[in-house]
N, C-alpha and C. Protein backbone atom coordinates (compact mmCIF):
# COMPACT_ATOMS: atom_id res chain seq x y z
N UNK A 1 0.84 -1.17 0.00
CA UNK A 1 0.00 0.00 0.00
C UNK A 1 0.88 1.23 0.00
N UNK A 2 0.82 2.38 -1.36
CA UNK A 2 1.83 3.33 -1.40
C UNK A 2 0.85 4.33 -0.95
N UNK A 3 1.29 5.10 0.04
CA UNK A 3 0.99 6.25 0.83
C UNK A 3 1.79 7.01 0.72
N UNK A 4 1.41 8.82 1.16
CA UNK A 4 2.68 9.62 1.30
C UNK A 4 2.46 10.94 2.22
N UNK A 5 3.28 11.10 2.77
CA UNK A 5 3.27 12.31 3.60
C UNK A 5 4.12 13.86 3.39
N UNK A 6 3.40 14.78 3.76
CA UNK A 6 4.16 15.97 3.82
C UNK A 6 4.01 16.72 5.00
N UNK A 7 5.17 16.81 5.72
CA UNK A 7 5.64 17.59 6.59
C UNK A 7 5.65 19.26 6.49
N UNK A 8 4.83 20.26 7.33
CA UNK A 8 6.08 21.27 7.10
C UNK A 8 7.21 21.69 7.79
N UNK A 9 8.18 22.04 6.83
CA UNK A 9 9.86 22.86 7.23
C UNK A 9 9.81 24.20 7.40
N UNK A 10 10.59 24.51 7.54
CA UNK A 10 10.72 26.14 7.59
C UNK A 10 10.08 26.68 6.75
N UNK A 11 9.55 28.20 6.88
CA UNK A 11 9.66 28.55 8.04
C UNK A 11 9.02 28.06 9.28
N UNK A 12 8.07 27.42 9.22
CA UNK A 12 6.95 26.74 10.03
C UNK A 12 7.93 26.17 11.34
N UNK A 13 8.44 25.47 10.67
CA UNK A 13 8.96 24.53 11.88
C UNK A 13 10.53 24.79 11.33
N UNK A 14 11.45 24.52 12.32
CA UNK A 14 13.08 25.07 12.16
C UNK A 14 13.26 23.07 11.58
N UNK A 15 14.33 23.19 10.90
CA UNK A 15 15.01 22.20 10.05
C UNK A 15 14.75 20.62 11.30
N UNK A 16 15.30 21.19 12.33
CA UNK A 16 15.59 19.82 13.40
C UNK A 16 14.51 19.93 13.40
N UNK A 17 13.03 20.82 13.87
CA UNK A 17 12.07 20.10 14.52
C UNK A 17 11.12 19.19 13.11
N UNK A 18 11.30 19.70 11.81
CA UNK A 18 11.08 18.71 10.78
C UNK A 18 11.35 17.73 10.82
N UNK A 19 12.50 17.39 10.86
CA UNK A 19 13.56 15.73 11.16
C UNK A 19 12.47 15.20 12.29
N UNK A 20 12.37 15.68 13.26
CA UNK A 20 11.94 15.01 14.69
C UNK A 20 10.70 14.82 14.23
N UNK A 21 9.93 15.72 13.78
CA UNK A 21 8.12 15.43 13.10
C UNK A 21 8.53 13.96 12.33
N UNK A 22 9.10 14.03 11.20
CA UNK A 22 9.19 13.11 10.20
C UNK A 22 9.54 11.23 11.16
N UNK A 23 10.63 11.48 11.98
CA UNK A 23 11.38 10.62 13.07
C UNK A 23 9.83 10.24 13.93
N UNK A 24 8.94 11.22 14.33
CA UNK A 24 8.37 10.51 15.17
C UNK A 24 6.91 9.71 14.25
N UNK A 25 6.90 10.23 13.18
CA UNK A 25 5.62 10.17 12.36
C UNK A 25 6.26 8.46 11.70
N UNK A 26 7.48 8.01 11.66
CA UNK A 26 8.08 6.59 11.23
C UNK A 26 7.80 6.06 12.12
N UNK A 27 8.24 6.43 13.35
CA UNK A 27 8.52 5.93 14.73
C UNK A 27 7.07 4.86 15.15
N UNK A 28 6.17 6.33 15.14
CA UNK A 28 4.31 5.82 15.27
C UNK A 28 3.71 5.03 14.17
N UNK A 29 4.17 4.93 12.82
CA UNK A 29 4.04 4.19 12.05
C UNK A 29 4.35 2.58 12.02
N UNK A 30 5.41 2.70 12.42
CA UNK A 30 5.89 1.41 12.71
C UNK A 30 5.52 0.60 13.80
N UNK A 31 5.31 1.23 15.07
CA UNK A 31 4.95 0.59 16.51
C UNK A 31 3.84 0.30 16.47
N UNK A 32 2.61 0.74 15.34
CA UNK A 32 1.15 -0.19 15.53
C UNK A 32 1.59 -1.45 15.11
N UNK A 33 2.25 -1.59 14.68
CA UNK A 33 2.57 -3.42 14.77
C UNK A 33 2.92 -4.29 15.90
N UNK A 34 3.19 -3.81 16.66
CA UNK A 34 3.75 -4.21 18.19
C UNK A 34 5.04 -5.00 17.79
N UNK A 35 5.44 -5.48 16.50
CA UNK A 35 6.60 -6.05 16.10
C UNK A 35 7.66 -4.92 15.85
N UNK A 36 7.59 -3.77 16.09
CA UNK A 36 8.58 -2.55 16.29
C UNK A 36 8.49 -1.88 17.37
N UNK A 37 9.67 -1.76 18.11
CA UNK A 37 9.49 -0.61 19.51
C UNK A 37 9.82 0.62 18.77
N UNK A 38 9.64 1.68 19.68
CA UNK A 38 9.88 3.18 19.67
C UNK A 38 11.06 3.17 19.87
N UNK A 39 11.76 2.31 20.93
CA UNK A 39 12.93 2.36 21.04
C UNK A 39 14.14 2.00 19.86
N UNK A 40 13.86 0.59 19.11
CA UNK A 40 14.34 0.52 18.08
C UNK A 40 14.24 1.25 17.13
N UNK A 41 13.33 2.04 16.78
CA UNK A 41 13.32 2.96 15.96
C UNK A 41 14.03 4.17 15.65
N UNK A 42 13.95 4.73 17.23
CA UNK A 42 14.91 5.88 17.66
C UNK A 42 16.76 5.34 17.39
N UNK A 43 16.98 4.22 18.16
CA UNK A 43 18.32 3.68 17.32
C UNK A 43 18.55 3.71 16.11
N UNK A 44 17.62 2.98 15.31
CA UNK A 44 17.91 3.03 14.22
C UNK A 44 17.87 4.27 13.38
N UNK A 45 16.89 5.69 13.89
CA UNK A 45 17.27 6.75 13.18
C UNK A 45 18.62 7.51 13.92
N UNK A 46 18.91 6.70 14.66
CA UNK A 46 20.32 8.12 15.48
C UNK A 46 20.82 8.74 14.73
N UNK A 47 21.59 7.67 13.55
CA UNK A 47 22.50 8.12 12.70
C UNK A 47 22.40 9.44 11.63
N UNK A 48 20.72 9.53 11.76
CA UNK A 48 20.76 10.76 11.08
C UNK A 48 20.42 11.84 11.51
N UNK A 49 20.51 12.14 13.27
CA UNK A 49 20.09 13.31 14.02
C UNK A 49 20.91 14.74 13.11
N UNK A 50 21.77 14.61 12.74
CA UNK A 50 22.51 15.73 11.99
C UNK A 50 22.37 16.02 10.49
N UNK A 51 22.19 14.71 9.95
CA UNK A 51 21.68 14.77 9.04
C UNK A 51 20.51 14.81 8.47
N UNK A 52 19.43 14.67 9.24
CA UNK A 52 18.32 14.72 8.65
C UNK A 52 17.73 15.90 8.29
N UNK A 53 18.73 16.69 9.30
CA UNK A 53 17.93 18.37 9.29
C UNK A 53 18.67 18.72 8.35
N UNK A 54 19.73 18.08 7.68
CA UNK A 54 20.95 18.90 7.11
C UNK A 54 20.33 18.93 5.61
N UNK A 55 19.39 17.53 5.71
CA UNK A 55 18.73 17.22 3.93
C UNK A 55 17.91 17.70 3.90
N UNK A 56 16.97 18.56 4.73
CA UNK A 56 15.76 19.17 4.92
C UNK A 56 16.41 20.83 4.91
N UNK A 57 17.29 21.43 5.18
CA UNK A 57 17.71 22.63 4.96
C UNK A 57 18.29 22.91 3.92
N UNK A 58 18.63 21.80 3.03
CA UNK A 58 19.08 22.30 1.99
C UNK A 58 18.38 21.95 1.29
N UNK A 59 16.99 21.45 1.10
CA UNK A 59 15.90 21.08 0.35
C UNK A 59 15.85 19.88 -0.08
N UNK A 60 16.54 18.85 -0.11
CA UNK A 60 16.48 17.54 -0.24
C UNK A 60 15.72 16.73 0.07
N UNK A 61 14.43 16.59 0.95
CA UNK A 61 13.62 16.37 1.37
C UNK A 61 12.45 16.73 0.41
N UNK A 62 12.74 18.06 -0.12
CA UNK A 62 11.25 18.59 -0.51
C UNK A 62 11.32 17.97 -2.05
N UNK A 63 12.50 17.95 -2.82
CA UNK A 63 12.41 17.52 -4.07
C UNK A 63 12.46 15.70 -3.85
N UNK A 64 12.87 15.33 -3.51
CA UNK A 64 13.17 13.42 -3.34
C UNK A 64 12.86 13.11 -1.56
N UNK A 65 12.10 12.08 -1.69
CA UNK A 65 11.25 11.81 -0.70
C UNK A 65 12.27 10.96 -0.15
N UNK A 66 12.23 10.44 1.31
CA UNK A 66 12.59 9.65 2.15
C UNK A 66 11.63 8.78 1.98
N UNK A 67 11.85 7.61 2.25
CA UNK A 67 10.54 6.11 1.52
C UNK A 67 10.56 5.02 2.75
N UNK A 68 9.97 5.13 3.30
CA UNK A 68 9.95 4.10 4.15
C UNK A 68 9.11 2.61 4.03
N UNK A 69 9.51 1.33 3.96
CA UNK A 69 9.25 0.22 2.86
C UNK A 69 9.73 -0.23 4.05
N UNK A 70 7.97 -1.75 4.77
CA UNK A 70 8.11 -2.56 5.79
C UNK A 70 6.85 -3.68 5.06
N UNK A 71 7.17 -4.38 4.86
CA UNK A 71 6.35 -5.59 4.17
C UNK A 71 5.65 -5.13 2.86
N UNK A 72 4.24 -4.74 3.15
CA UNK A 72 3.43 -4.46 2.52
C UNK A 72 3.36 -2.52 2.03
N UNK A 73 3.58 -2.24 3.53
CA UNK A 73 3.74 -0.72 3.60
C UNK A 73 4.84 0.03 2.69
N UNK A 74 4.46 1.34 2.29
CA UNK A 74 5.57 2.33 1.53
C UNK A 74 4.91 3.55 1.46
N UNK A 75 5.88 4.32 2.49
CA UNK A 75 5.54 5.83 2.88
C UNK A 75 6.39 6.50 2.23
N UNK A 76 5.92 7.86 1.45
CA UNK A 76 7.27 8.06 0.77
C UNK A 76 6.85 10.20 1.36
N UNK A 77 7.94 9.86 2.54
CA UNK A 77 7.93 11.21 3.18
C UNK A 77 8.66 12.47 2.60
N UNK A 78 8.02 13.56 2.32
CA UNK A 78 8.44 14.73 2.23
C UNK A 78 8.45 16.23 2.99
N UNK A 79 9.30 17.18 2.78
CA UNK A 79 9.20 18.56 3.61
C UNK A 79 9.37 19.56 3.00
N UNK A 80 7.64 19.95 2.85
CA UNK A 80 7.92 21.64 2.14
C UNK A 80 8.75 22.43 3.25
N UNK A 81 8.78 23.20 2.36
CA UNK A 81 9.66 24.52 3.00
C UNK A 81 9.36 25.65 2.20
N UNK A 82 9.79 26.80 2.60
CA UNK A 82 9.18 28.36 1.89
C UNK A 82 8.03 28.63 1.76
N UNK A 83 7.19 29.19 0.83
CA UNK A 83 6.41 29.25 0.68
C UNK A 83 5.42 28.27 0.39
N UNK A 84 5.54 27.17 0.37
CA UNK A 84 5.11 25.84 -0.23
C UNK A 84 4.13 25.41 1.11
N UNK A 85 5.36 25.83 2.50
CA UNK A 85 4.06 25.51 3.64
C UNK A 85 3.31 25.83 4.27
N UNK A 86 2.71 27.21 3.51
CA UNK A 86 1.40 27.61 3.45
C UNK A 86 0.28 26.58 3.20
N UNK A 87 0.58 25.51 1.87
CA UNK A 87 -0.37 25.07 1.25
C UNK A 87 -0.41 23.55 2.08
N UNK A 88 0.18 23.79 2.94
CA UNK A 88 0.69 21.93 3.46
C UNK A 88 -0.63 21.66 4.03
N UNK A 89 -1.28 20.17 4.56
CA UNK A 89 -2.04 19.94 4.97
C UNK A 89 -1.71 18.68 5.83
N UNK A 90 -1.10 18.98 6.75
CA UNK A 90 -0.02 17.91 7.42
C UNK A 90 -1.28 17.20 7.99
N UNK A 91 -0.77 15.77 7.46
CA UNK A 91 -1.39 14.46 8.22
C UNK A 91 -0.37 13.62 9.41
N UNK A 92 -0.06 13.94 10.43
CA UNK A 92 0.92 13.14 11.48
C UNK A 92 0.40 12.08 12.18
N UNK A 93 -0.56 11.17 11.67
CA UNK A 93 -1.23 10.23 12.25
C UNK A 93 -0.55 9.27 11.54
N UNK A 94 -0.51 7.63 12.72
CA UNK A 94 0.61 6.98 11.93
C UNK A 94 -0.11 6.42 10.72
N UNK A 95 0.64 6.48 9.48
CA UNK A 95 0.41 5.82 8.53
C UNK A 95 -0.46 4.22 8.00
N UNK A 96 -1.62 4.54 7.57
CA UNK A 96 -2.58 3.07 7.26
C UNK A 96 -1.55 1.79 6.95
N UNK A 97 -1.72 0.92 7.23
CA UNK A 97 -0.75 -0.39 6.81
C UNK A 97 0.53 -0.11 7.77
N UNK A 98 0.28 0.79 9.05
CA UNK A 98 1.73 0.17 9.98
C UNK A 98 1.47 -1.02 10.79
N UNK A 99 0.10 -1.78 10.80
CA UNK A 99 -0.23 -2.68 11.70
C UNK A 99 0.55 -4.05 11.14
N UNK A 100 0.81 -3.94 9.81
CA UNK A 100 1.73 -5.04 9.11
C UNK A 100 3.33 -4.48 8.64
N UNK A 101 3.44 -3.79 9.32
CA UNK A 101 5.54 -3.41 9.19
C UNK A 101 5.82 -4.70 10.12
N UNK A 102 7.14 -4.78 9.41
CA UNK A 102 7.71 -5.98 10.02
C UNK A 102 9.05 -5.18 11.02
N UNK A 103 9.72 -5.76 11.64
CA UNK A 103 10.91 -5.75 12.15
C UNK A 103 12.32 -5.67 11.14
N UNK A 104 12.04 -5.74 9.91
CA UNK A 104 13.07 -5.70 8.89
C UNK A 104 13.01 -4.41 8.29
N UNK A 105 12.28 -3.04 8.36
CA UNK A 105 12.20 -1.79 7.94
C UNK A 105 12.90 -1.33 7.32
N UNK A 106 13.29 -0.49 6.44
CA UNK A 106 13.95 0.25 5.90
C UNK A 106 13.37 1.91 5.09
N UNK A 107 14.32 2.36 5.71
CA UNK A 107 14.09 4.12 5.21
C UNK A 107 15.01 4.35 4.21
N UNK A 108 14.99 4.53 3.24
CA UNK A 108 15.50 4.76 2.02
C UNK A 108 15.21 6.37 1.67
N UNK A 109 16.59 6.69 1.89
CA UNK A 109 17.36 8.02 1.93
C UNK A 109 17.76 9.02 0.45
N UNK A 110 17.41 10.12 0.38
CA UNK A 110 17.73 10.27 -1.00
C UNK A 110 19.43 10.57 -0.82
N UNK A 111 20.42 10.49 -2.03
CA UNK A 111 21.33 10.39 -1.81
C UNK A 111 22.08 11.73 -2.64
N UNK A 112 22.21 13.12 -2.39
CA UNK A 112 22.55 13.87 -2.87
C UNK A 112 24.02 14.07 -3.06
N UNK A 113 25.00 14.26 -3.97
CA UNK A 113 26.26 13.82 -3.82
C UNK A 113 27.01 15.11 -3.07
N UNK A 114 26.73 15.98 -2.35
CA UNK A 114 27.07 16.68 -1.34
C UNK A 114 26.82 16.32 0.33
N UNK A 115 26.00 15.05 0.02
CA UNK A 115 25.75 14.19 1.05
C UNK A 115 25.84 13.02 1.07
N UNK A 116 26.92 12.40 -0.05
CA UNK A 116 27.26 10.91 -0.08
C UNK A 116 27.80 10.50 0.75
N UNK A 117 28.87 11.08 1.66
CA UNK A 117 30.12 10.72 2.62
C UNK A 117 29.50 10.19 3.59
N UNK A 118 28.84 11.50 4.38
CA UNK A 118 28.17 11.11 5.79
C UNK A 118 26.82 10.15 5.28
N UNK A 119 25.81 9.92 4.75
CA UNK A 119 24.92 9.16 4.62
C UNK A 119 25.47 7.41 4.30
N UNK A 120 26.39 7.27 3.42
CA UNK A 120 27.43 6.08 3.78
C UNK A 120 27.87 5.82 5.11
N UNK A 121 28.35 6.75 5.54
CA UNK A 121 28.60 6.19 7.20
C UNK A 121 27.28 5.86 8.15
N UNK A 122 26.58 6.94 7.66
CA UNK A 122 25.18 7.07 8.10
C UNK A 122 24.70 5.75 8.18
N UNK A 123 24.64 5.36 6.84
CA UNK A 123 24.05 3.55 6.58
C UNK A 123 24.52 2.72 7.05
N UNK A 124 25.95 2.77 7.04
CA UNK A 124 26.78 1.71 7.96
C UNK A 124 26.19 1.59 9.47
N UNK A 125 25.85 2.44 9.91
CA UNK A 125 25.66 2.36 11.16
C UNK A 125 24.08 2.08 12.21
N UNK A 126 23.35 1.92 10.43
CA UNK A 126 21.64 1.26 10.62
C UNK A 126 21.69 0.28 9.95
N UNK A 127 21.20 -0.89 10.24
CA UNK A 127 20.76 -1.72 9.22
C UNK A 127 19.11 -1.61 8.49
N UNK A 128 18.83 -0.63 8.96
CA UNK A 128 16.99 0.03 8.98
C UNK A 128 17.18 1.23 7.76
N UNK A 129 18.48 1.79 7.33
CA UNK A 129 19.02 2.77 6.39
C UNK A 129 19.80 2.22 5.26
N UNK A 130 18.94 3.14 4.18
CA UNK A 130 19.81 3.01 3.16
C UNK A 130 19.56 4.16 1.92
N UNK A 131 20.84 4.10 1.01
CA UNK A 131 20.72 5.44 -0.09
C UNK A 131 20.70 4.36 -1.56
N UNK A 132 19.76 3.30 -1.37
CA UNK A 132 19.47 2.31 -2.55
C UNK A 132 18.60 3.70 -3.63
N UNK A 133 18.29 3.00 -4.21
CA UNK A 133 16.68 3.31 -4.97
C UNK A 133 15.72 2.75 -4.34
N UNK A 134 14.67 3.45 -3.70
CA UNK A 134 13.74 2.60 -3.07
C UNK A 134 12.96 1.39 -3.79
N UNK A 135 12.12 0.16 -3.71
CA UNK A 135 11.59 -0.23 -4.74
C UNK A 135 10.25 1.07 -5.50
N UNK A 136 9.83 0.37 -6.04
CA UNK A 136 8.74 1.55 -6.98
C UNK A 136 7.72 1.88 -6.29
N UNK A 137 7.41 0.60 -6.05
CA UNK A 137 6.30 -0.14 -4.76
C UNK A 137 6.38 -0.82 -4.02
N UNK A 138 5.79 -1.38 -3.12
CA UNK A 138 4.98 -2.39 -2.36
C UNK A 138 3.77 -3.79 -2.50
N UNK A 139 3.37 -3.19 -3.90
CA UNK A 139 2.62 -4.14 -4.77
C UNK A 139 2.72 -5.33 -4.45
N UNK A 140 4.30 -6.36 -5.10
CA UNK A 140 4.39 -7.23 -5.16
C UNK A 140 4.64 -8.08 -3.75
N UNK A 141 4.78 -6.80 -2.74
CA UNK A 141 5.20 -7.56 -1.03
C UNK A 141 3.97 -8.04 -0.64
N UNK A 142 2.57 -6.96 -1.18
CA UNK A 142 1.60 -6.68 -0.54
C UNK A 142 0.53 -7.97 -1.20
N UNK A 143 1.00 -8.26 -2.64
CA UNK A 143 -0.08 -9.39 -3.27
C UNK A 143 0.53 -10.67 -2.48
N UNK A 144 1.92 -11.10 -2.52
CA UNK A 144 2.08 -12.11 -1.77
C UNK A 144 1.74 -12.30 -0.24
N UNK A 145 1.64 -11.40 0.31
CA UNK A 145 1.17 -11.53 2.17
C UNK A 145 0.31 -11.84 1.57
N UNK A 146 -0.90 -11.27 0.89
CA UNK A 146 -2.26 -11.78 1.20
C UNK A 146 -2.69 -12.88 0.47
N UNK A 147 -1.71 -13.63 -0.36
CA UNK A 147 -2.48 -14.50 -1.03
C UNK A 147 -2.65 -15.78 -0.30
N UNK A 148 -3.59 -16.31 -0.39
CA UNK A 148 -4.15 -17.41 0.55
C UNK A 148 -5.42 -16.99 1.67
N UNK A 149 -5.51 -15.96 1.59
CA UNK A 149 -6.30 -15.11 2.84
C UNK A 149 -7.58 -15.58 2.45
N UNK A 150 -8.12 -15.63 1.19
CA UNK A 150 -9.33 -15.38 0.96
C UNK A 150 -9.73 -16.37 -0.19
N UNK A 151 -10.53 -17.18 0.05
CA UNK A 151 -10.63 -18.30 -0.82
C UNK A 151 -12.05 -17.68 -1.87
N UNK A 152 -11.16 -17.97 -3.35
CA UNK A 152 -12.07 -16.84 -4.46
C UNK A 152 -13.24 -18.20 -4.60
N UNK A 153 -12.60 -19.00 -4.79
CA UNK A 153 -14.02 -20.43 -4.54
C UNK A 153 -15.17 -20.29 -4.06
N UNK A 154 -14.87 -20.53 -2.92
CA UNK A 154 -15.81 -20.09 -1.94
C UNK A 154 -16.70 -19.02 -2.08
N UNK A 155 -15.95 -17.61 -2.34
CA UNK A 155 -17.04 -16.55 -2.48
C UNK A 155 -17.13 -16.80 -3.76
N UNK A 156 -16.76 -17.22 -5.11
CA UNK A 156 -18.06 -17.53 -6.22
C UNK A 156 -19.60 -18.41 -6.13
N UNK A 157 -18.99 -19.59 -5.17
CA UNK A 157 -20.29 -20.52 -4.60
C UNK A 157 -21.38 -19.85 -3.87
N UNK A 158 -20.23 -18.39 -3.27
CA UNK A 158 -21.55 -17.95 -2.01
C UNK A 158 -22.63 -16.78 -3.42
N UNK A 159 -21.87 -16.37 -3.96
CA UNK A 159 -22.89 -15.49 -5.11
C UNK A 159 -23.59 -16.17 -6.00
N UNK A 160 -23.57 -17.36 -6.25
CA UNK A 160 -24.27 -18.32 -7.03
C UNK A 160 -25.38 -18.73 -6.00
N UNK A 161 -25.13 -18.70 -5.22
CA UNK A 161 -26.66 -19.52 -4.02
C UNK A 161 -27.87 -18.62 -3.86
């Protein structure tokens, strides 16, 4: 299920408290599964306490989304800034389909080459991070969980009766 969010940045909110909106809006996303703590989450974003604000002040955020991809789920987060977050209509409720994130998460980082160095180290130091290409979708995670769920048999027999 591809979903997406927009944050606002400055002026609204200063660069860090964007990062921390975005950080806690994954955070709550992920923990309706009860198969993710808050706590793991917060570990796993440490690595980008400096950086996150750093891709959000220099606009990196607002043009290429941060993507967050957990089974079925794919959030693909963004942060106006300037004048842009006038028009924002911020949704910070956790994201539909966090009740099926798994424990294997990943936030997929855009990778600007003024920010290749530290986001490499960055990654090294999450296994929940990365500056891949995100996949496109979720589609193909999301048809395989459910197949078997629902027997098409059955409900043709029940519309025939």
């Amino acid at each position: 299920m591809q979903r997406s969010r927009i944050i606002a940045g400055p002026p609204q909110r200063t660069a860090t408290a964007a990062w921390d909106t975005a950080a806690t809006l994954i955070s709550d996303t992920l923990t309706v599964s009860g198969r993710v703590t808050a706590d793991s989450v917060a570990v796993a974003l440490a690595p980008l306490r400096g950086l996150g604000p750093a891709l959000i002040a220099a606009g990196h955020l607002e043009t290429d989304a941060a993507v967050l991809v957990s089974g079925p789920l794919h959030v693909s987060i963004t942060v106006a800034t300037g004048g842009a977050v006038m028009e924002v209509q911020e949704n910070l409720n956790p994201v539909p389909g966090g009740a099926n994130a798994t424990s294997d998460w990943l936030l997929y980082l855009p990778n600007p080459a003024n920010f290749a160095v530290p986001l490499a180290a960055a990654v090294k130091q999450s296994a929940h991070l990365s500056v891949a290409a995100p996949p496109e979708d979720a589609v193909g995670v999301a048809a395989s969980s459910t197949a078997g769920l629902v027997d098409l048999a059955a409900l043709d027999r029940l519309g025939r009766s």
